[in-house]
N, C-alpha and C. Protein backbone atom coordinates (compact mmCIF):
# COMPACT_ATOMS: atom_id res chain seq x y z
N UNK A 1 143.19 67.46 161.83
CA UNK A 1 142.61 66.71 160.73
C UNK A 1 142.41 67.60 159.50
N UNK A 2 141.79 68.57 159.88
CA UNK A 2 141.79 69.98 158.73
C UNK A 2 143.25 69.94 157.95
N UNK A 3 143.77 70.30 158.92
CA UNK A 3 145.20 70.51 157.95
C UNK A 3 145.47 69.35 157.35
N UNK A 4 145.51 68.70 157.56
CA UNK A 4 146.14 67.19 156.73
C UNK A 4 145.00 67.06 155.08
N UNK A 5 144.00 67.33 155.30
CA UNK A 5 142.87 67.35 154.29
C UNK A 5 143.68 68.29 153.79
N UNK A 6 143.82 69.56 153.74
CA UNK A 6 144.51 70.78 152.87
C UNK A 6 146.05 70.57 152.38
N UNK A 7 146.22 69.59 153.51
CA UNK A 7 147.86 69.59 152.78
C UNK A 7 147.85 68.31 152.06
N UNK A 8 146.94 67.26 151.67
CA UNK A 8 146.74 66.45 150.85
C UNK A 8 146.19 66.75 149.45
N UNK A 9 145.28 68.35 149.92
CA UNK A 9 144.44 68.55 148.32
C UNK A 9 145.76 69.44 147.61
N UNK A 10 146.73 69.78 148.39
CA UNK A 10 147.86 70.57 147.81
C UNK A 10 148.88 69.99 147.55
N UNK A 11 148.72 68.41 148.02
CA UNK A 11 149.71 67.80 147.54
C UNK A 11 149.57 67.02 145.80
N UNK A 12 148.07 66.88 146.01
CA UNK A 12 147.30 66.52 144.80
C UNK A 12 147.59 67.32 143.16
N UNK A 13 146.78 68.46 144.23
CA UNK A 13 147.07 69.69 143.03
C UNK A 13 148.46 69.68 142.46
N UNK A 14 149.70 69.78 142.98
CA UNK A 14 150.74 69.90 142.89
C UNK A 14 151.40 68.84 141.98
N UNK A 15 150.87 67.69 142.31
CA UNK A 15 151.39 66.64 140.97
C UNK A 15 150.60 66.59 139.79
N UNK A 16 149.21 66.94 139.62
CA UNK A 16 148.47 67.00 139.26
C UNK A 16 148.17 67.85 138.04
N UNK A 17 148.64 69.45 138.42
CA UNK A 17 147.86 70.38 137.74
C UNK A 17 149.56 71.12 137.37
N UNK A 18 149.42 71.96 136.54
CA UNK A 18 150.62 73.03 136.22
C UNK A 18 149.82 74.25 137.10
N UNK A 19 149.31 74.31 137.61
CA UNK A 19 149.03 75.68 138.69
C UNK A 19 150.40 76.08 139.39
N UNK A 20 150.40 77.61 139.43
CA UNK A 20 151.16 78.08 140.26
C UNK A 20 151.06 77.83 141.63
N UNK A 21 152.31 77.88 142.16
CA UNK A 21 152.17 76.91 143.71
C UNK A 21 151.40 78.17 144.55
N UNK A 22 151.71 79.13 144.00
CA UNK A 22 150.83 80.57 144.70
C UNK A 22 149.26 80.51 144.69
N UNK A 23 149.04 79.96 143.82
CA UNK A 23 147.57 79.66 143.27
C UNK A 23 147.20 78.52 144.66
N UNK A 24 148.00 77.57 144.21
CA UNK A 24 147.35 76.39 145.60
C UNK A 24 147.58 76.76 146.45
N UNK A 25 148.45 77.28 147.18
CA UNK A 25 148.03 77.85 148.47
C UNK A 25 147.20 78.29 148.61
N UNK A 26 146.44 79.23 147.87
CA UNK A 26 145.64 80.17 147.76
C UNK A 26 144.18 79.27 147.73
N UNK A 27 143.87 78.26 147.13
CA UNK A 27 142.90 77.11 146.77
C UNK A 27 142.73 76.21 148.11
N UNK A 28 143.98 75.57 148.94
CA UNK A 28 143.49 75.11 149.53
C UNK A 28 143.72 75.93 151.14
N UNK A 29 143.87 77.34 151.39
CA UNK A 29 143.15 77.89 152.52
C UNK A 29 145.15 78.37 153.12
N UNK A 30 145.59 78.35 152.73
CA UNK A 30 147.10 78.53 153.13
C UNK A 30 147.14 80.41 152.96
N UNK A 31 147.72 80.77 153.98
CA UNK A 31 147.76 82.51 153.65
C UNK A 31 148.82 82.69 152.58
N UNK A 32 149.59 82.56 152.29
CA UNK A 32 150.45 82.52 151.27
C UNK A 32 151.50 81.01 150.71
N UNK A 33 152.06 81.63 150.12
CA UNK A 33 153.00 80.22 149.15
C UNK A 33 153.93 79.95 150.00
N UNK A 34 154.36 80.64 150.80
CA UNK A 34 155.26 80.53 152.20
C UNK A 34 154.81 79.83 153.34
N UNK A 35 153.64 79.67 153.47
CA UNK A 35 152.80 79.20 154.68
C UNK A 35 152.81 77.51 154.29
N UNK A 36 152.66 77.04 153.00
CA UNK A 36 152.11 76.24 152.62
C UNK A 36 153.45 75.52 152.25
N UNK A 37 154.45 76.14 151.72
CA UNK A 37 155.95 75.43 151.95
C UNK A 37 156.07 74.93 153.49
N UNK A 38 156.07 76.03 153.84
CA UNK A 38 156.52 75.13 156.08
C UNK A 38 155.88 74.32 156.09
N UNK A 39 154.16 74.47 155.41
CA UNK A 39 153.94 73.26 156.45
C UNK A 39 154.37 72.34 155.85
N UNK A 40 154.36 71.85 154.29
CA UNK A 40 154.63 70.77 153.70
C UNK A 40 155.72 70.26 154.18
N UNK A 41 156.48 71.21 154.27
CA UNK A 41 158.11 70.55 154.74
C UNK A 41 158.11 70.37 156.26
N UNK A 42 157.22 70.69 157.02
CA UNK A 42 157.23 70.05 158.48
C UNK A 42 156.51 68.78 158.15
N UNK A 43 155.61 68.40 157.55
CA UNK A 43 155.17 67.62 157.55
C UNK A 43 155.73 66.00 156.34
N UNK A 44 156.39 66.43 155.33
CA UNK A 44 157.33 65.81 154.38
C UNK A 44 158.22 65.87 154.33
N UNK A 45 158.57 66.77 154.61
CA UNK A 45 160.52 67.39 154.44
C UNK A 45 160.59 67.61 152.94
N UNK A 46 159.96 67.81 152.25
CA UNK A 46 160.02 68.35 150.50
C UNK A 46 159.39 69.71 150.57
N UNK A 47 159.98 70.16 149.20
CA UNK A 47 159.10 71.43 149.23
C UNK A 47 158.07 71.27 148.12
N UNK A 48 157.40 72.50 148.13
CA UNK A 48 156.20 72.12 147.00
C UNK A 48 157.08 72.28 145.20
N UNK A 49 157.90 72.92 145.35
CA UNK A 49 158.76 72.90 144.09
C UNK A 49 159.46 71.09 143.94
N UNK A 50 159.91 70.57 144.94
CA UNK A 50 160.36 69.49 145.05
C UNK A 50 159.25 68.24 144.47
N UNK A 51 158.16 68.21 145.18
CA UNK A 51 157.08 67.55 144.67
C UNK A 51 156.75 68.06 143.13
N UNK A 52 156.59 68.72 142.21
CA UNK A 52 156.70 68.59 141.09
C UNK A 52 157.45 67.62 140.00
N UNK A 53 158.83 67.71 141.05
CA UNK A 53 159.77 67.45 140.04
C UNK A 53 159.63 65.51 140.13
């Protein structure tokens, strides 16, 4: 359940804000910008660069 809360506030952030995707990882509890790509994309199949666009 945790994770889904973090990968929703990073999905938020991400359409949301011009923050660096390094930054949200970093905001919502992800060890790096790498951590927070897998999971998105296990869990979406997009990446966090993808969700911007």
């Amino acid at each position: 359940h945790l994770a889904q809360v973090r990968l929703r506030h990073a999905l938020t952030l991400l359409e949301t804000t011009a923050l660096p995707i390094a930054e949200i990882a970093a905001r919502t509890g992800y060890y790096d910008q790498s951590a927070l790509t897998r999971h998105l994309k296990a869990a979406h199949g997009v990446t966090p660069a993808a969700v911007r666009r």
